[in-house]
C-alpha atoms as a PDB file:
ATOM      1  CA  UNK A   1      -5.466  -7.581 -32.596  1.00  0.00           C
ATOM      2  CA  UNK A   2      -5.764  -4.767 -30.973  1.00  0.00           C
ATOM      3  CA  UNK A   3      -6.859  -1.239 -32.169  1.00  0.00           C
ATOM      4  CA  UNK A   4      -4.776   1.780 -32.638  1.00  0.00           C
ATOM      5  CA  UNK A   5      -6.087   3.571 -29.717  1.00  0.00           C
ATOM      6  CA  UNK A   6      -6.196   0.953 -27.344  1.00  0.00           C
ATOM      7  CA  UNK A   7      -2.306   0.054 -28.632  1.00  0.00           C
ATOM      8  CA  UNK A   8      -1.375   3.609 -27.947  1.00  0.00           C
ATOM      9  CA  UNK A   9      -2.824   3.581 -24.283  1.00  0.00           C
ATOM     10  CA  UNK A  10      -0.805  -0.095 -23.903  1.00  0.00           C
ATOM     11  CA  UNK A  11       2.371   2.095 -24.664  1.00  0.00           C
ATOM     12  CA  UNK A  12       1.332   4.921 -22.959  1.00  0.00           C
ATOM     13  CA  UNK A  13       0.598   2.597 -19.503  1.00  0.00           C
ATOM     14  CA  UNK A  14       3.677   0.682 -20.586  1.00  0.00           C
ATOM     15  CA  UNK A  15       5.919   3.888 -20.250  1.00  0.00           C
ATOM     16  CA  UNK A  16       4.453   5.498 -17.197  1.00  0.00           C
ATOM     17  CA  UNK A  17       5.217   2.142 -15.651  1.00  0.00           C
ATOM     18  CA  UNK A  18       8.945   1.482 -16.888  1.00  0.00           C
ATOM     19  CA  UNK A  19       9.842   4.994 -16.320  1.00  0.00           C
ATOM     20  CA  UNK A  20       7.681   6.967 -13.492  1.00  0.00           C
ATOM     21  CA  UNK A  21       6.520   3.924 -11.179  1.00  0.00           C
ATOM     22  CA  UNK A  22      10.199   3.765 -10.143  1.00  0.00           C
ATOM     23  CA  UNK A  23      10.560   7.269  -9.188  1.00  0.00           C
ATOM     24  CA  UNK A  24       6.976   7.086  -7.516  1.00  0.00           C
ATOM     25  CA  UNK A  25       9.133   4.776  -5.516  1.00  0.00           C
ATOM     26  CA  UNK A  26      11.954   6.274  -4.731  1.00  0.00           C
ATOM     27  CA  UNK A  27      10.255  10.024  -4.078  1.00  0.00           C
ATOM     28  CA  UNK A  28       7.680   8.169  -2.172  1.00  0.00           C
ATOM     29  CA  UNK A  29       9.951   6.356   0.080  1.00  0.00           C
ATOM     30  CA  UNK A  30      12.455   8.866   0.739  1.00  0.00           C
ATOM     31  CA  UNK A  31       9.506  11.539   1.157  1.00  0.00           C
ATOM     32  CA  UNK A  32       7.953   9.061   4.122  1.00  0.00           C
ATOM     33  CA  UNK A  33      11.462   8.564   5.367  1.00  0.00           C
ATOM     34  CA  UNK A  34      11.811  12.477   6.055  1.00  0.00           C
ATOM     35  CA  UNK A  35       8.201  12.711   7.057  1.00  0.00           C
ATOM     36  CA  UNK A  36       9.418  10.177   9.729  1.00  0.00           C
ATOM     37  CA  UNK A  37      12.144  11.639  10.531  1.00  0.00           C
ATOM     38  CA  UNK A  38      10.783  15.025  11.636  1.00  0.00           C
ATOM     39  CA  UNK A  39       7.792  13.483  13.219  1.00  0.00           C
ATOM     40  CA  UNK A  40      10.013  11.247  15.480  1.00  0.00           C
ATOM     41  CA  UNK A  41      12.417  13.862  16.395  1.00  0.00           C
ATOM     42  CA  UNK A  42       9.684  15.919  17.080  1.00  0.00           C
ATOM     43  CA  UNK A  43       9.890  16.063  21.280  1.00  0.00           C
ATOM     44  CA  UNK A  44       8.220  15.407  23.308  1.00  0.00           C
ATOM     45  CA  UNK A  45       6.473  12.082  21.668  1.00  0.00           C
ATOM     46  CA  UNK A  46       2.703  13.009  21.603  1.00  0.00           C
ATOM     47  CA  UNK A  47      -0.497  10.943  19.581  1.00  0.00           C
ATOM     48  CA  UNK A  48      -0.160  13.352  17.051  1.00  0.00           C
ATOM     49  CA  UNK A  49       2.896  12.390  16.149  1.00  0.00           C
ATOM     50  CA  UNK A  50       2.541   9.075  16.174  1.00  0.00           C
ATOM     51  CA  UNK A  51      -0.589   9.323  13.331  1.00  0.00           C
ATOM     52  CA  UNK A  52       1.797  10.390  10.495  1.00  0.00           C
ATOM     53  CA  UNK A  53       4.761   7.789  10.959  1.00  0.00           C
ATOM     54  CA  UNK A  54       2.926   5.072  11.025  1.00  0.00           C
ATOM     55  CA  UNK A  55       0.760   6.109   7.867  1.00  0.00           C
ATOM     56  CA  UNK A  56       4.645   7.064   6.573  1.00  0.00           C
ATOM     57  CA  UNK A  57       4.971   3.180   7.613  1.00  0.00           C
ATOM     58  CA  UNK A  58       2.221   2.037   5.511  1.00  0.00           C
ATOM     59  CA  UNK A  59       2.407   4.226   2.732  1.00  0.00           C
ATOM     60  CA  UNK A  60       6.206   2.857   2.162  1.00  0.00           C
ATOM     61  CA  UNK A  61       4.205  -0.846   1.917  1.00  0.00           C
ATOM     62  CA  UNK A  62       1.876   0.378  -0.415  1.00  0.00           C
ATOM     63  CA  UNK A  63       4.839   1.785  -2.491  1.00  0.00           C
ATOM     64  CA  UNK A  64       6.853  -0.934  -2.670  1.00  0.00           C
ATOM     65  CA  UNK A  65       4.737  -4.012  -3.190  1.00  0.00           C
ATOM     66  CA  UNK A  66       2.297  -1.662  -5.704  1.00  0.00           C
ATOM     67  CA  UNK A  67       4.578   0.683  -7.597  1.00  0.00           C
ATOM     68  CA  UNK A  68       8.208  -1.056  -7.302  1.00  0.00           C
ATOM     69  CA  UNK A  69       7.151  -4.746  -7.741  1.00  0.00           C
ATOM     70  CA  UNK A  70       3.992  -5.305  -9.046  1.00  0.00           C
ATOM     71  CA  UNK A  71       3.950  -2.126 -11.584  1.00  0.00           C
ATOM     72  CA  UNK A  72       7.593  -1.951 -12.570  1.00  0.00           C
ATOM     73  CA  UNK A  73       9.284  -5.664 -12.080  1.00  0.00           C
ATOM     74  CA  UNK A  74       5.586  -7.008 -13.334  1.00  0.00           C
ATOM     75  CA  UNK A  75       4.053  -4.998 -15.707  1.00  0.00           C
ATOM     76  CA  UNK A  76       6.820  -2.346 -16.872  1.00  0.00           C
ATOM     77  CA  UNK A  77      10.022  -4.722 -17.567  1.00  0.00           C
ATOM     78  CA  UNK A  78       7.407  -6.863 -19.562  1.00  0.00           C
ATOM     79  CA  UNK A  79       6.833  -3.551 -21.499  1.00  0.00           C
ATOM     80  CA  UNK A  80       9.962  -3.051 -21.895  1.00  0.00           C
ATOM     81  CA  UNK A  81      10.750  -6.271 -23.375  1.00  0.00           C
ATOM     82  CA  UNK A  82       8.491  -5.846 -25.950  1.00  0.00           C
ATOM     83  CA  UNK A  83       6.383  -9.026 -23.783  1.00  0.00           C
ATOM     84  CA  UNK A  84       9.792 -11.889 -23.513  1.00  0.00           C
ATOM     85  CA  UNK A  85      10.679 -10.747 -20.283  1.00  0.00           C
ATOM     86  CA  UNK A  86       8.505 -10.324 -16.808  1.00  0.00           C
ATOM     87  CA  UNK A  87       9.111 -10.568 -13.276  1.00  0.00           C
ATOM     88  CA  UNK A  88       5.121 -11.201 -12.209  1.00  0.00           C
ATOM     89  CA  UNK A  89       6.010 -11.967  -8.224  1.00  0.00           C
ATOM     90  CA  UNK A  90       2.084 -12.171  -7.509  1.00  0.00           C
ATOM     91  CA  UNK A  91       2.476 -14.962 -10.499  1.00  0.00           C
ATOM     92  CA  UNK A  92       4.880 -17.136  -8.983  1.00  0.00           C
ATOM     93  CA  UNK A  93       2.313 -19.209  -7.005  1.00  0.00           C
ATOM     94  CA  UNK A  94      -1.389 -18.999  -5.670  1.00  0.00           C
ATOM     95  CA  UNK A  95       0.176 -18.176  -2.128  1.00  0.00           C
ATOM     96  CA  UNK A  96       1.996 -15.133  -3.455  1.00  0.00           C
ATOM     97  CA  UNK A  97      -1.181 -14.146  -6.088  1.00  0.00           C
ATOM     98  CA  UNK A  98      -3.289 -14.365  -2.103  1.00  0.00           C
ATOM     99  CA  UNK A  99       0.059 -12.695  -0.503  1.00  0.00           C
ATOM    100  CA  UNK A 100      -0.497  -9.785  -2.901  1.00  0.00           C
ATOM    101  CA  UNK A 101      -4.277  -9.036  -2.801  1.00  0.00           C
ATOM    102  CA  UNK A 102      -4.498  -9.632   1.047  1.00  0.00           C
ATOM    103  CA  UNK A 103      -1.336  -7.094   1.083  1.00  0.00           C
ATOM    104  CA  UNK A 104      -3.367  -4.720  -0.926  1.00  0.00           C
ATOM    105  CA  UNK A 105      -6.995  -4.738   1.119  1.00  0.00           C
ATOM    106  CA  UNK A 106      -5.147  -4.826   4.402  1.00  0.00           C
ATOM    107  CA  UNK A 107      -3.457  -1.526   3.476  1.00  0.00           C
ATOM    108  CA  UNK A 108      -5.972  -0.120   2.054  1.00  0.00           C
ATOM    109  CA  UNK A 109      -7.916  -0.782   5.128  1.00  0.00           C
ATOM    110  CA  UNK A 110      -5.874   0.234   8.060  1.00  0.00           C
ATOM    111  CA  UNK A 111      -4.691   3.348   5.873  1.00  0.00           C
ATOM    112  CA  UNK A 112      -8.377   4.716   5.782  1.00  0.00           C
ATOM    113  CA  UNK A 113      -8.975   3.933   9.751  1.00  0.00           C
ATOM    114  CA  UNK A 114      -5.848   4.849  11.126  1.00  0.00           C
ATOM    115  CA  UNK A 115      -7.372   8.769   9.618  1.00  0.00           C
ATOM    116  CA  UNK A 116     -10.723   7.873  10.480  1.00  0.00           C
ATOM    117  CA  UNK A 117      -9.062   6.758  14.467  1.00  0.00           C
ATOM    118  CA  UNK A 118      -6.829  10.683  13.555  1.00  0.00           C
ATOM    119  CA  UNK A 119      -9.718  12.200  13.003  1.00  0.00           C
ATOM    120  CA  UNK A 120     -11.884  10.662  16.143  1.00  0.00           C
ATOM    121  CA  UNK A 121      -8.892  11.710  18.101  1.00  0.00           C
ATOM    122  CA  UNK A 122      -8.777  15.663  16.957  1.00  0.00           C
ATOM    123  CA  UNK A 123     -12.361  15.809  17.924  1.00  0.00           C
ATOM    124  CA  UNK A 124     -11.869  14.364  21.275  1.00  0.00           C
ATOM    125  CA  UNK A 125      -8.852  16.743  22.110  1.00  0.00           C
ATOM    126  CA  UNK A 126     -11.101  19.781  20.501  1.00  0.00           C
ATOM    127  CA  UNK A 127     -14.333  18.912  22.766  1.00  0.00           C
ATOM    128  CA  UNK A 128     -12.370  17.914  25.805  1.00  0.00           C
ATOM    129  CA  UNK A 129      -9.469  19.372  25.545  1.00  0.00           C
ATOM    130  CA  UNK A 130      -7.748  18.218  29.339  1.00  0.00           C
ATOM    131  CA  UNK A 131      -8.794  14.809  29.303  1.00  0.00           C
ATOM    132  CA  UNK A 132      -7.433  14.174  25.364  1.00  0.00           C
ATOM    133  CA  UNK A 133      -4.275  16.482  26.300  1.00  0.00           C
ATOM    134  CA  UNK A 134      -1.839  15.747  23.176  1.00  0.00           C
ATOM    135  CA  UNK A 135       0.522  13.441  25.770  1.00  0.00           C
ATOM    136  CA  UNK A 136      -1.742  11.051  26.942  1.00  0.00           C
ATOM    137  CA  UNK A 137      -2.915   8.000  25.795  1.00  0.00           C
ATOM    138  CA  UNK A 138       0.322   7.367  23.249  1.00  0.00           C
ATOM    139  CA  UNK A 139       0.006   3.641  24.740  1.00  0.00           C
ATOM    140  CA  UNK A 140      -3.692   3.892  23.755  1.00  0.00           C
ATOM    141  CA  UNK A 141      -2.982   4.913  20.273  1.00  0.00           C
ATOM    142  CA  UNK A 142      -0.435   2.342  19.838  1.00  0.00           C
ATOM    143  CA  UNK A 143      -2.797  -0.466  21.137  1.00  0.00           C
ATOM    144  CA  UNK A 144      -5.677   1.395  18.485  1.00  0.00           C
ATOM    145  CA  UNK A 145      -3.153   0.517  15.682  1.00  0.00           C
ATOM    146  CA  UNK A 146      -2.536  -2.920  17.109  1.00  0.00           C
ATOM    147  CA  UNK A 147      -6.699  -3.387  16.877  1.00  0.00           C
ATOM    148  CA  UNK A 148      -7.116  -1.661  13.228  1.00  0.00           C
ATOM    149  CA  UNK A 149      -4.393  -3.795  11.772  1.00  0.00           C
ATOM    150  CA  UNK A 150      -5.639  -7.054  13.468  1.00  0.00           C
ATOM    151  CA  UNK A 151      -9.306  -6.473  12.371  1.00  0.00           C
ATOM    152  CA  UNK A 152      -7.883  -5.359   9.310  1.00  0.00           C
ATOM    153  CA  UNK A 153      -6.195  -8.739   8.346  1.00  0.00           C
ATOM    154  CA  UNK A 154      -9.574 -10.415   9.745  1.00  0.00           C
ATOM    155  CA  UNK A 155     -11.494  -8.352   6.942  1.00  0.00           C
ATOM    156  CA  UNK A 156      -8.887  -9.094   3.894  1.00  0.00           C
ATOM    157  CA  UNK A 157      -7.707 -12.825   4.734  1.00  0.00           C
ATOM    158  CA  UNK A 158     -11.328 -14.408   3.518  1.00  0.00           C
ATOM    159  CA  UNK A 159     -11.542 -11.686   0.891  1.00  0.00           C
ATOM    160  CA  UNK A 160      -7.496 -12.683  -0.581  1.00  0.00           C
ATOM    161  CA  UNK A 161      -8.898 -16.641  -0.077  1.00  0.00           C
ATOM    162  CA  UNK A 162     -10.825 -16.140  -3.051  1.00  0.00           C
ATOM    163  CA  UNK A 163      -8.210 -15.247  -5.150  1.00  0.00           C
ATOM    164  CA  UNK A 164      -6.666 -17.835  -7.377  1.00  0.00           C
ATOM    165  CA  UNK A 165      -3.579 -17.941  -9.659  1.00  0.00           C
ATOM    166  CA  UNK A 166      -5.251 -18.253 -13.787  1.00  0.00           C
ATOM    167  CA  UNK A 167      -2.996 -18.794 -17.220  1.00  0.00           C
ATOM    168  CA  UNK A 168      -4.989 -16.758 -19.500  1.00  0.00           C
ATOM    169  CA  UNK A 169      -2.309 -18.258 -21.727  1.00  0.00           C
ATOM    170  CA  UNK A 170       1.209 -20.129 -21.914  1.00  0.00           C
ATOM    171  CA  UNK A 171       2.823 -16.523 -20.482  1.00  0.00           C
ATOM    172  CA  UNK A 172       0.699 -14.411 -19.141  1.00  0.00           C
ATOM    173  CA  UNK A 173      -0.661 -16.025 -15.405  1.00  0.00           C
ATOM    174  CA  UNK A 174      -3.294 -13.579 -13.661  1.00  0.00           C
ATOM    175  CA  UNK A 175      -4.067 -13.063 -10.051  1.00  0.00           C
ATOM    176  CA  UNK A 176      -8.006 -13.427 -10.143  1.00  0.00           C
ATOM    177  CA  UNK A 177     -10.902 -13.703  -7.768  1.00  0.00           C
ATOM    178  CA  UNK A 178     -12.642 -16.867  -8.401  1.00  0.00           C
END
């Protein structure tokens, strides 16, 4: 049984994910879709353009497989149906429990160097400013995002490997590392 406090924060949690992780969604989404938008029509193409859609990209990810179906469809409808009711997709087998945490690490990963490989790129046009002109190297910068998110699934597939579907109890199954 659990205490009045920590009951209150299980409603509290509960809430925020029935009724804000959906509009984190939505606003998120349709935020990185405009984002996109006036990057991409932003002529001509140059590298730092290219930084902010494809974190816009990634971000979207992040959204949907965090806020939309784990926090909502998993956690939230189960709130909302007082705990008869869940749509747990990282639950429905080990492969989508591994799908989810590799999903999560990878993103997490080539989010952070994708600004780290921004930020190494500012520094280079600010110290030599005509050979790191803004409209060179795009096919560079592409192939950089090809590397990050290559290495970046060589970091999180051994990592999500260790995760392992666990039934805590006959209804609740938990994505754990083992």
């Amino acid at each position: 049984m659990c205490t009045k406090p920590v009951r209150i924060l299980a409603d509290i949690t509960g809430a925020f994910r029935v009724a804000i992780s959906p509009l984190l969604f939505v606003f998120g989404v349709l935020g990185n879709l405009v984002t996109f938008i006036l990057f991409f029509k932003n002529k001509p193409l140059t590298r730092y353009n290219l930084y902010p859609m494809i974190l816009c990209i990634i971000q979207s990810l992040a959204l949907l497989l965090n806020s939309l179906l784990d926090d909502f469809f998993g956690r939230g409808i189960l709130f909302l149906s007082g705990g008869r009711f869940s749509i747990k997709v990282d639950a429905v087998s080990n492969e989508a429990c591994q799908f989810f945490e590799f999903s999560e690490m990878w993103i997490g990963f080539v989010s952070s160097h994708i600004l780290l490989a921004f930020g190494l790129d500012r520094v280079l046009s600010i110290t030599m400013p005509l050979r790191f002109q803004k409209t060179r190297f795009i096919q560079a910068t592409l192939w950089a995002y090809a590397v990050i998110m290559a290495l970046g699934a060589c970091v999180s597939a051994p990592l999500a490997a260790q995760y392992s579907l666990i039934t805590e109890s006959t209804f609740m199954k938990l994505s754990r590392m083992l």
